[in-house]
N, C-alpha and C. Protein backbone atom coordinates (compact mmCIF):
# COMPACT_ATOMS: atom_id res chain seq x y z
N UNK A 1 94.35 116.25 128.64
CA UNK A 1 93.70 117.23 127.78
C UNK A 1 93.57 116.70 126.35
N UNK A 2 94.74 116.09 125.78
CA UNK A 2 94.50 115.23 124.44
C UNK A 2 93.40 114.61 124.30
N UNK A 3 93.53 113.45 125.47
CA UNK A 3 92.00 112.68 125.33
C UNK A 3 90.73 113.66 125.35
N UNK A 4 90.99 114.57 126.10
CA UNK A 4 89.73 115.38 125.87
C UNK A 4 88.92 115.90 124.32
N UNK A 5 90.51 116.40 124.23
CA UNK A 5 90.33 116.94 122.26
C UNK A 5 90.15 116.09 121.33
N UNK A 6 90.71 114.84 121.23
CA UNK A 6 90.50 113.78 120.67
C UNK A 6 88.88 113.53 120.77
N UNK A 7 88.27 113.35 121.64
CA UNK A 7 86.91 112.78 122.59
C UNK A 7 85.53 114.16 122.07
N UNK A 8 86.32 115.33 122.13
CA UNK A 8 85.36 116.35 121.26
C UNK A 8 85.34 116.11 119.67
N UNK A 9 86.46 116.05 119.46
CA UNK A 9 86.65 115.80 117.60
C UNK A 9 86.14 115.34 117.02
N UNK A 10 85.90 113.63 117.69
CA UNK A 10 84.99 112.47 116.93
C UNK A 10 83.72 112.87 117.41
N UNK A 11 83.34 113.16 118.60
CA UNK A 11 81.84 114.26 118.59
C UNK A 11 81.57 114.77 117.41
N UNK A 12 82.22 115.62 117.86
CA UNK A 12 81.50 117.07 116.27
C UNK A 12 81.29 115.91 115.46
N UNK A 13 82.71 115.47 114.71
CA UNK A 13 82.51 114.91 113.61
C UNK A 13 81.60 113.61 113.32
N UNK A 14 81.23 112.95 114.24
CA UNK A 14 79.76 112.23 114.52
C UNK A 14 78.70 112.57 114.40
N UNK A 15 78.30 113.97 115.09
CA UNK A 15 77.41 114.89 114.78
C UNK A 15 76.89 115.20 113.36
N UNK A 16 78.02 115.82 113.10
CA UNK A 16 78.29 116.20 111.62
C UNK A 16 77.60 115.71 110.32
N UNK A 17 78.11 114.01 110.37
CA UNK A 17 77.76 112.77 110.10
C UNK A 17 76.17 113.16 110.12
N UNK A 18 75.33 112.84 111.08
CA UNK A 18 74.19 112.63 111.40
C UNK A 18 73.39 113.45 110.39
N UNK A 19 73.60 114.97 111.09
CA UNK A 19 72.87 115.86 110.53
C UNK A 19 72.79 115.98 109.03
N UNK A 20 74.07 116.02 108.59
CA UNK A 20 74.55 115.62 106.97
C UNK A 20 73.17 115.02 106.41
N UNK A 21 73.15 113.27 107.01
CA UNK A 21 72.40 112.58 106.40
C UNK A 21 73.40 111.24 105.84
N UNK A 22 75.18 111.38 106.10
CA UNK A 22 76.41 110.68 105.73
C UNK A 22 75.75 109.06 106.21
N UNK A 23 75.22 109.28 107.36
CA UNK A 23 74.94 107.79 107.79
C UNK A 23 73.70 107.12 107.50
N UNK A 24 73.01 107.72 106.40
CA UNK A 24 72.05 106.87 105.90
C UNK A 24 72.32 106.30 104.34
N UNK A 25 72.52 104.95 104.98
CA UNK A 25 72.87 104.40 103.60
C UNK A 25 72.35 104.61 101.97
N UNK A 26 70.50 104.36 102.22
CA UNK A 26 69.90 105.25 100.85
C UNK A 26 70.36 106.60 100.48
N UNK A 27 71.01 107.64 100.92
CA UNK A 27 71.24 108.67 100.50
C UNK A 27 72.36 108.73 99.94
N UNK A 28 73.61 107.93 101.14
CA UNK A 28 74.42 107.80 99.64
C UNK A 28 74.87 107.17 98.64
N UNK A 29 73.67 106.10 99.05
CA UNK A 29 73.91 105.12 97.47
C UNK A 29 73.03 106.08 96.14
N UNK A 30 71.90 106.92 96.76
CA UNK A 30 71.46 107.89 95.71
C UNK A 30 71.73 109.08 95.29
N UNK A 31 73.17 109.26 96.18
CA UNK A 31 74.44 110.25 95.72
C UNK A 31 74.83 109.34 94.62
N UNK A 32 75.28 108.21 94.89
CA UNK A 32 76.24 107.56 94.01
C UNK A 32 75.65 107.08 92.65
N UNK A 33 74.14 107.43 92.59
CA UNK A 33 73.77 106.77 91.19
C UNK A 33 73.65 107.62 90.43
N UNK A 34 74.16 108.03 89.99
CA UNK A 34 74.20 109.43 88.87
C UNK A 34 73.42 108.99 87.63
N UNK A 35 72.92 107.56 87.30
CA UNK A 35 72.10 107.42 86.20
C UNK A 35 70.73 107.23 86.37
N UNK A 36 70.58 107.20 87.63
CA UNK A 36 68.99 107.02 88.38
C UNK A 36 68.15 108.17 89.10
N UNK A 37 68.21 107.37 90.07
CA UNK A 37 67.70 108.66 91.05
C UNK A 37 68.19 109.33 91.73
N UNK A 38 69.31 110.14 90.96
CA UNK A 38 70.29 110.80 91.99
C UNK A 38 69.92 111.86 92.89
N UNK A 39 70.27 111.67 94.26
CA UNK A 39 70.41 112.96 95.13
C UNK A 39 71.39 114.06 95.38
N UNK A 40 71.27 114.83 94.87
CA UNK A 40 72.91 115.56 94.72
C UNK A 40 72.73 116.49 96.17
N UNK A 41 72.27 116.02 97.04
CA UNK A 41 72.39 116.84 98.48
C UNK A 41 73.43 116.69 99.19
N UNK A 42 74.08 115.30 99.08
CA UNK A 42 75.61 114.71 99.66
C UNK A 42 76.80 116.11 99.28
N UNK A 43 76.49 116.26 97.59
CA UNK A 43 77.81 117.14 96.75
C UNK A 43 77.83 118.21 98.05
N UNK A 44 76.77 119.04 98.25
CA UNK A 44 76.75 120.05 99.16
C UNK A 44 77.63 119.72 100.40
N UNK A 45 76.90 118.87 100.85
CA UNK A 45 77.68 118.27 102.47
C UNK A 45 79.36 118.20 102.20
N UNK A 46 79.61 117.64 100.99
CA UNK A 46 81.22 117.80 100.78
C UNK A 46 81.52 118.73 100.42
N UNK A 47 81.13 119.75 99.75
CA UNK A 47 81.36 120.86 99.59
C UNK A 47 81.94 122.02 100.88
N UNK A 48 81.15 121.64 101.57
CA UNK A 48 80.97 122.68 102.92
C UNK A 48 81.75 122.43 103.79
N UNK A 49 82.20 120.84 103.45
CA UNK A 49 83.47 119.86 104.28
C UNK A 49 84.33 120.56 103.89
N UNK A 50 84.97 120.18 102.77
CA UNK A 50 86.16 121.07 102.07
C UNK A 50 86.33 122.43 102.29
N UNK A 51 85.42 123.33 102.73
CA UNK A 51 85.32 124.49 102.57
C UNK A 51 86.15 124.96 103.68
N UNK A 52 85.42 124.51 104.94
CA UNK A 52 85.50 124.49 106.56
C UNK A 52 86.99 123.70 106.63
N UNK A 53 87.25 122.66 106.42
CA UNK A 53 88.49 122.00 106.78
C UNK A 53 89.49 122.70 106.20
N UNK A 54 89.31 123.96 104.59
CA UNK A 54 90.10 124.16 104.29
C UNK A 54 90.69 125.10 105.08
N UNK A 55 89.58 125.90 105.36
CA UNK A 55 90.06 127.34 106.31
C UNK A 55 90.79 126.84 107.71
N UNK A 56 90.32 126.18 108.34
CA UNK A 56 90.90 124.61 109.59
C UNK A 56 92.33 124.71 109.20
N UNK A 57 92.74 124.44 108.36
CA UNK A 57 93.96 123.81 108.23
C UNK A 57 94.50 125.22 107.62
N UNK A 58 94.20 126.33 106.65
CA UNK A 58 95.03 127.23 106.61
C UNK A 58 95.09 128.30 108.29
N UNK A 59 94.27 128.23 108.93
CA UNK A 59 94.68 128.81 110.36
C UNK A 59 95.32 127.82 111.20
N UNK A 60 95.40 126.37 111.45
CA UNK A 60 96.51 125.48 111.44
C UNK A 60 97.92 125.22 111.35
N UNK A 61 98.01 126.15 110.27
CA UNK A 61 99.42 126.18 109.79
C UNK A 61 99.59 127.76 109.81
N UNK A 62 98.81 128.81 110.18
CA UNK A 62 99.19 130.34 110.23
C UNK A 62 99.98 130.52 111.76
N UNK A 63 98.67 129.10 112.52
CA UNK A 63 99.69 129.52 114.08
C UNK A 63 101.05 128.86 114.46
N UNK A 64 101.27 128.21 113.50
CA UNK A 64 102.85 127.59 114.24
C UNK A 64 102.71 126.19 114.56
N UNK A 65 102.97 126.53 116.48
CA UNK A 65 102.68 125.38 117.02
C UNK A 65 101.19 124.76 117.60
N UNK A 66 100.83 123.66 117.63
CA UNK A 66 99.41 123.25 118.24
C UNK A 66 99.41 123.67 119.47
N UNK A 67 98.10 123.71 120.10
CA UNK A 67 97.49 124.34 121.52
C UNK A 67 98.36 122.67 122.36
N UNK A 68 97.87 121.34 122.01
CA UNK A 68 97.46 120.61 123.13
C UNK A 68 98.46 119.39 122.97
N UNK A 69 99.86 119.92 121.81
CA UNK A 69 100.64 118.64 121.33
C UNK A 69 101.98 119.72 121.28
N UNK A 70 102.71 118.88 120.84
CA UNK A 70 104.26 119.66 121.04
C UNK A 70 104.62 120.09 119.67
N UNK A 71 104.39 119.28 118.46
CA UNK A 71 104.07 119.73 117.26
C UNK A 71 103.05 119.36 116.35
N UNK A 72 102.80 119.84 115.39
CA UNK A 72 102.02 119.57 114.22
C UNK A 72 102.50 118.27 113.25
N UNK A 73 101.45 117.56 112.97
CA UNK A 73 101.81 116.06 112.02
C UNK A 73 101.58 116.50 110.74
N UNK A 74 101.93 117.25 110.10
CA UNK A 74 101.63 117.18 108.56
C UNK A 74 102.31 116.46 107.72
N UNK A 75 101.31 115.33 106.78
CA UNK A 75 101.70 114.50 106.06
C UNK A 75 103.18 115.34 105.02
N UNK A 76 104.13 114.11 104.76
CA UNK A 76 105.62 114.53 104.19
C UNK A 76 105.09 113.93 102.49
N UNK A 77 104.45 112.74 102.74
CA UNK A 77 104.25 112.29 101.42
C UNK A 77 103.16 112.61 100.74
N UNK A 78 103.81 112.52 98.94
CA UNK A 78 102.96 113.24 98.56
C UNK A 78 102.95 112.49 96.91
N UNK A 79 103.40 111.08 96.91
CA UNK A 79 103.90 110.31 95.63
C UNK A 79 101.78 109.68 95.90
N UNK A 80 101.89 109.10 94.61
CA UNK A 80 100.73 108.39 94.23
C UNK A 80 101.69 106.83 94.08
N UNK A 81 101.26 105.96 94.75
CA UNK A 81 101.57 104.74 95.00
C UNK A 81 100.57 103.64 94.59
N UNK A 82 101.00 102.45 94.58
CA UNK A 82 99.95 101.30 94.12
C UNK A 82 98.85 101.00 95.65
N UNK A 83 99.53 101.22 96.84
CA UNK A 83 99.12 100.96 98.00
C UNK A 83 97.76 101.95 97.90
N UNK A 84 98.58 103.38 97.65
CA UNK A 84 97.11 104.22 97.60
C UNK A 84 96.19 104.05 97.05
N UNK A 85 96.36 103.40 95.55
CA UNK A 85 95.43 103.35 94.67
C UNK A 85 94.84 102.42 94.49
N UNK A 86 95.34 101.25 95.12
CA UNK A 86 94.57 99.72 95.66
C UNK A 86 93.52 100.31 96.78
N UNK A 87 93.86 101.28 97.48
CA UNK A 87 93.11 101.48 99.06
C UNK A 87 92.14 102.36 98.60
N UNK A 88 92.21 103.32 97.54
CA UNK A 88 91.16 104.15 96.95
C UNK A 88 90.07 103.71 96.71
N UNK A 89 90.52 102.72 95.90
CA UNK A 89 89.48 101.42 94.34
C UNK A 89 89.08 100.80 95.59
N UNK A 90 89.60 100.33 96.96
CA UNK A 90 88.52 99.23 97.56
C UNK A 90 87.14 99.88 98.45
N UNK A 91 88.56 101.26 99.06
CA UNK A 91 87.17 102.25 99.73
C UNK A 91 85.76 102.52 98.74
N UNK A 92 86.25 102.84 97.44
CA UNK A 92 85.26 102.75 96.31
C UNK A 92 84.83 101.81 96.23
N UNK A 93 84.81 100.69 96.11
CA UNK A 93 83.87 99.92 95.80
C UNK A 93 82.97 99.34 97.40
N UNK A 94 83.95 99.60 98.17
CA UNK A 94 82.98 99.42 99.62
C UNK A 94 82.15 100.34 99.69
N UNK A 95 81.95 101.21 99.37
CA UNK A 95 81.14 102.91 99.54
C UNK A 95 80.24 102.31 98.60
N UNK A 96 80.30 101.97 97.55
CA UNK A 96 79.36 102.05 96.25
C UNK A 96 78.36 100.47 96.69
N UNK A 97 78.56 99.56 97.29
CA UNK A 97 78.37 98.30 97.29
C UNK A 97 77.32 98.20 98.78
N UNK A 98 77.73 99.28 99.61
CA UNK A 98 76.77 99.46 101.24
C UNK A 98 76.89 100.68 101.41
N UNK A 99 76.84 101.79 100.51
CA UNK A 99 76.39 103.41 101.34
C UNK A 99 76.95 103.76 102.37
N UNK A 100 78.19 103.19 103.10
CA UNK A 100 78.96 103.35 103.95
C UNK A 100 80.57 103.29 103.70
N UNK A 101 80.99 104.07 104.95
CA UNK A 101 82.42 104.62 104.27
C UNK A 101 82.86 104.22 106.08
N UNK A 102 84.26 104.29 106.45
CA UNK A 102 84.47 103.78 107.77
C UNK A 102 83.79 104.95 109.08
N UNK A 103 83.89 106.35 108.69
CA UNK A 103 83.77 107.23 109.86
C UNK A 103 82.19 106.75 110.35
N UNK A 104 80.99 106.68 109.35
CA UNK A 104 79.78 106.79 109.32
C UNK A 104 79.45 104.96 109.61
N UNK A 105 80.20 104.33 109.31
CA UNK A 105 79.82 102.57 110.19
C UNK A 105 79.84 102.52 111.66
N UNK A 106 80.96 103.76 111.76
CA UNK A 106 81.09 103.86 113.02
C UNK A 106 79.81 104.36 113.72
N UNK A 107 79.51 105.10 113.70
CA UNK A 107 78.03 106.03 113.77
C UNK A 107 77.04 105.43 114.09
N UNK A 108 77.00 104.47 113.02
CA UNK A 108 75.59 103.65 113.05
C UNK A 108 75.83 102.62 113.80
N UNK A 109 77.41 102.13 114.54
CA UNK A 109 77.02 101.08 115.60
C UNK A 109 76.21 101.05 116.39
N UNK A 110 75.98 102.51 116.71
CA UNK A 110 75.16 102.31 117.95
C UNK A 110 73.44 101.89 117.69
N UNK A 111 72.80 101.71 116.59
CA UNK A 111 71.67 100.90 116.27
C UNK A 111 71.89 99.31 116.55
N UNK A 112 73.15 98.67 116.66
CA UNK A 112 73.37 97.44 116.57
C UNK A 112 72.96 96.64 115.50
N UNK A 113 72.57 97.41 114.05
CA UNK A 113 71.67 96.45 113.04
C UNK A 113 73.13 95.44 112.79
N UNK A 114 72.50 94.15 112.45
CA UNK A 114 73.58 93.24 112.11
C UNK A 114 74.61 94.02 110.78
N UNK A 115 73.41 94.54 109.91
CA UNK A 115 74.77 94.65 108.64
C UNK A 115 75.93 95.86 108.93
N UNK A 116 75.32 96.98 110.45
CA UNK A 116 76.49 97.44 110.40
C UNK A 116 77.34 96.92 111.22
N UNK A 117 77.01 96.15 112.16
CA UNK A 117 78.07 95.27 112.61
C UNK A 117 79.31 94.26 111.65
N UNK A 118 78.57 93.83 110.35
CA UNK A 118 79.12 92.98 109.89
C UNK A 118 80.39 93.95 108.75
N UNK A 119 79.84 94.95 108.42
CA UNK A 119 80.53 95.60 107.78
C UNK A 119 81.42 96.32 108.48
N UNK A 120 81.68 96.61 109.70
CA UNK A 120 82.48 97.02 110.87
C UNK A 120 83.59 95.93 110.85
N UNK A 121 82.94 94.53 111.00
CA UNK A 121 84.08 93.77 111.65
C UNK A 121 84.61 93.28 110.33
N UNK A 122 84.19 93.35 109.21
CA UNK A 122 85.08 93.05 108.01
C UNK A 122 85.91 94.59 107.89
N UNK A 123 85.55 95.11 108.24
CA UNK A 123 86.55 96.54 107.76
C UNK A 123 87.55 96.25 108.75
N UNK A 124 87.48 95.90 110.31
CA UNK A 124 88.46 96.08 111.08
C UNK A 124 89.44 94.09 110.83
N UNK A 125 88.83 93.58 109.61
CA UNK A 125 89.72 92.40 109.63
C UNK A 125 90.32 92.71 108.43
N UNK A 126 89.90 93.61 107.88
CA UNK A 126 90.95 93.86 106.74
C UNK A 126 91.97 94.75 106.95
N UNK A 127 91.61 95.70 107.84
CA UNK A 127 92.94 96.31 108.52
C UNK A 127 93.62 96.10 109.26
N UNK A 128 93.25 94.97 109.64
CA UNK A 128 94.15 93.94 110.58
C UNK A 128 95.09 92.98 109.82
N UNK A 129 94.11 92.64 108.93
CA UNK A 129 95.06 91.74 107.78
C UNK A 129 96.38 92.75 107.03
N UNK A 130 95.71 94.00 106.78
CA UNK A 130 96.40 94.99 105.73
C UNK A 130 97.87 95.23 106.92
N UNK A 131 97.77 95.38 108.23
CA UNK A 131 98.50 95.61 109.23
C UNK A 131 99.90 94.35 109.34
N UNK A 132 99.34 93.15 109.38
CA UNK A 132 100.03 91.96 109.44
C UNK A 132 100.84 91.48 108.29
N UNK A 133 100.37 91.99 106.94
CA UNK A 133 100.50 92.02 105.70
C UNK A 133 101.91 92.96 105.44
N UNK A 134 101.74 94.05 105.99
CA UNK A 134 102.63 95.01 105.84
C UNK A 134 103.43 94.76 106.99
N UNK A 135 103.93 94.17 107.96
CA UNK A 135 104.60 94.57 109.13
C UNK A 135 105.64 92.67 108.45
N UNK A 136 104.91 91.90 107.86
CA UNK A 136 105.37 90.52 107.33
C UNK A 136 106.62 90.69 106.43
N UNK A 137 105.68 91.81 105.41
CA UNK A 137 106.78 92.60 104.13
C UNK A 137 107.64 93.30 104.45
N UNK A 138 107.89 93.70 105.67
CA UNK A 138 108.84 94.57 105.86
C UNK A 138 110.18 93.49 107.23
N UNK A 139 109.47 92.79 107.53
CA UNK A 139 111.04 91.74 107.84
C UNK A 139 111.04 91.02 106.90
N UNK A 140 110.49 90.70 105.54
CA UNK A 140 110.67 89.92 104.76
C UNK A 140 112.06 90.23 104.01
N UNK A 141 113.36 89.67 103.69
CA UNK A 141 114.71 90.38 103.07
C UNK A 141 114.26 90.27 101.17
N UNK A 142 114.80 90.95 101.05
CA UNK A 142 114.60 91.13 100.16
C UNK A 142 115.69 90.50 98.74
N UNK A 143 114.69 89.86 97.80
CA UNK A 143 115.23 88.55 97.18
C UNK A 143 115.06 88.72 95.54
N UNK A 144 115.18 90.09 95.25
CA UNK A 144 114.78 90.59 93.86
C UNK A 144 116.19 90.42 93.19
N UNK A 145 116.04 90.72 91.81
CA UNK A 145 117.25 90.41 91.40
C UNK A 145 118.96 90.95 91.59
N UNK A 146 118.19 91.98 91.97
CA UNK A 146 119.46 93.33 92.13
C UNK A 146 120.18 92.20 93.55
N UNK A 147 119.50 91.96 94.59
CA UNK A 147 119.87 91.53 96.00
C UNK A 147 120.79 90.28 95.46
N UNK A 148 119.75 89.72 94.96
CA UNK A 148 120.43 88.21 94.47
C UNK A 148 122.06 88.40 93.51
N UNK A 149 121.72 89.31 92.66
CA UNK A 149 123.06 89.49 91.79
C UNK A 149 124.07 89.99 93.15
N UNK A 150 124.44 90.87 94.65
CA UNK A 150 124.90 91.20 95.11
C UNK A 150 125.21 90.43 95.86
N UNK A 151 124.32 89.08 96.42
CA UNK A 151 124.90 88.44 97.35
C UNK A 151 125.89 87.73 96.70
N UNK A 152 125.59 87.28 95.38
CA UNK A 152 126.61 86.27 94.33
C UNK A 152 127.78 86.87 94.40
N UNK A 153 128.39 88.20 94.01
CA UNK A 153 129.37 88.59 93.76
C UNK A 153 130.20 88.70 94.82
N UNK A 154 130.18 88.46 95.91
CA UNK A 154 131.17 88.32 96.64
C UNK A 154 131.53 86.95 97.21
C-alpha cells in the first residue's frame, strides 16, 4: 500500500508541476528576472503551494497517527547550518542558471532533451558525491585541537 501512496504522490505532484507551468524553463527564468521581463504567474503557483500544503500538514498533525505508516516523520531539526546554507546558495544558483529545480528535471525526463538529461545526471553526481563526502566525514576521527590536546594528556 506504501508503494501505492508513494506512486500517487509523485503523480499529483508531477501533475501539479505541469499544469503550474514549473517545468518550463522560460517561465521560470522570467519568474526569476525581476529586472526584465518578469512573469509573476510562478508567485501565484507558490502561493497556492503553501496554502494547500499548509492546511496538509495542519490536518496531518490534528490526526495523530498516519493511515499507511506506523508513525509520522516530522523533521526534529530546526538550527540554520553551513550545510543548509551551502545547499540553499547552490539550489539557487542551479534554479537561476537552467529554470529548473530537481522535482521539475524530473518531469521533463520524459522529453529526453539532452540538457535535461545532462542536468539530471549532474544533479544525481552531486548527490552522490555530497553522499560519499558526508558518509567519508563521518568515519573520519577527529583531529581538531581539543582531540589532539586529549590524546597528549594521557
Amino acid at each position: 500500500m506504501m508503494l501505492f501512496a508513494s506512486f500517487a504522490c509523485g503523480l499529483i505532484f508531477g501533475a501539479g508541476l505541469l499544469i503550474s507551468g514549473m517545468t518550463q524553463t522560460q517561465k521560470v527564468l522570467g519568474f526569476l528576472d525581476i529586472f526584465g521581463a518578469w512573469d509573476a504567474t510562478l508567485a501565484f503557483v507558490m502561493a497556492g503551494a503553501v496554502a494547500v500544503s499548509s492546511l496538509g500538514f495542519m490536518l496531518a498533525r490534528r490526526r495523530g497517527a498516519p493511515v499507511w505508516t506506523g508513525q509520522s516523520l516530522w523533521p526534529t531539526h530546526r538550527d540554520i547550518d553551513a550545510p543548509l546554507i551551502i545547499g540553499a546558495v547552490l539550489f539557487g544558483i542551479g534554479w537561476g542558471l537552467v529554470g529548473l529545480c530537481p522535482g521539475p528535471a524530473l518531469v521533463n525526463l520524459a522529453g529526453l532533451g539532452m540538457p535535461v538529461i545532462l542536468f539530471v545526471a549532474a544533479m544525481a553526481a552531486g548527490m552522490i558525491g555530497f553522499d560519499a563526502w558526508s558518509k567519508q566525514k563521518a568515519a573520519t576521527p577527529d583531529r581538531s585541537a581539543a582531540a589532539i590536546a586529549t590524546s597528549t594528556d594521557g
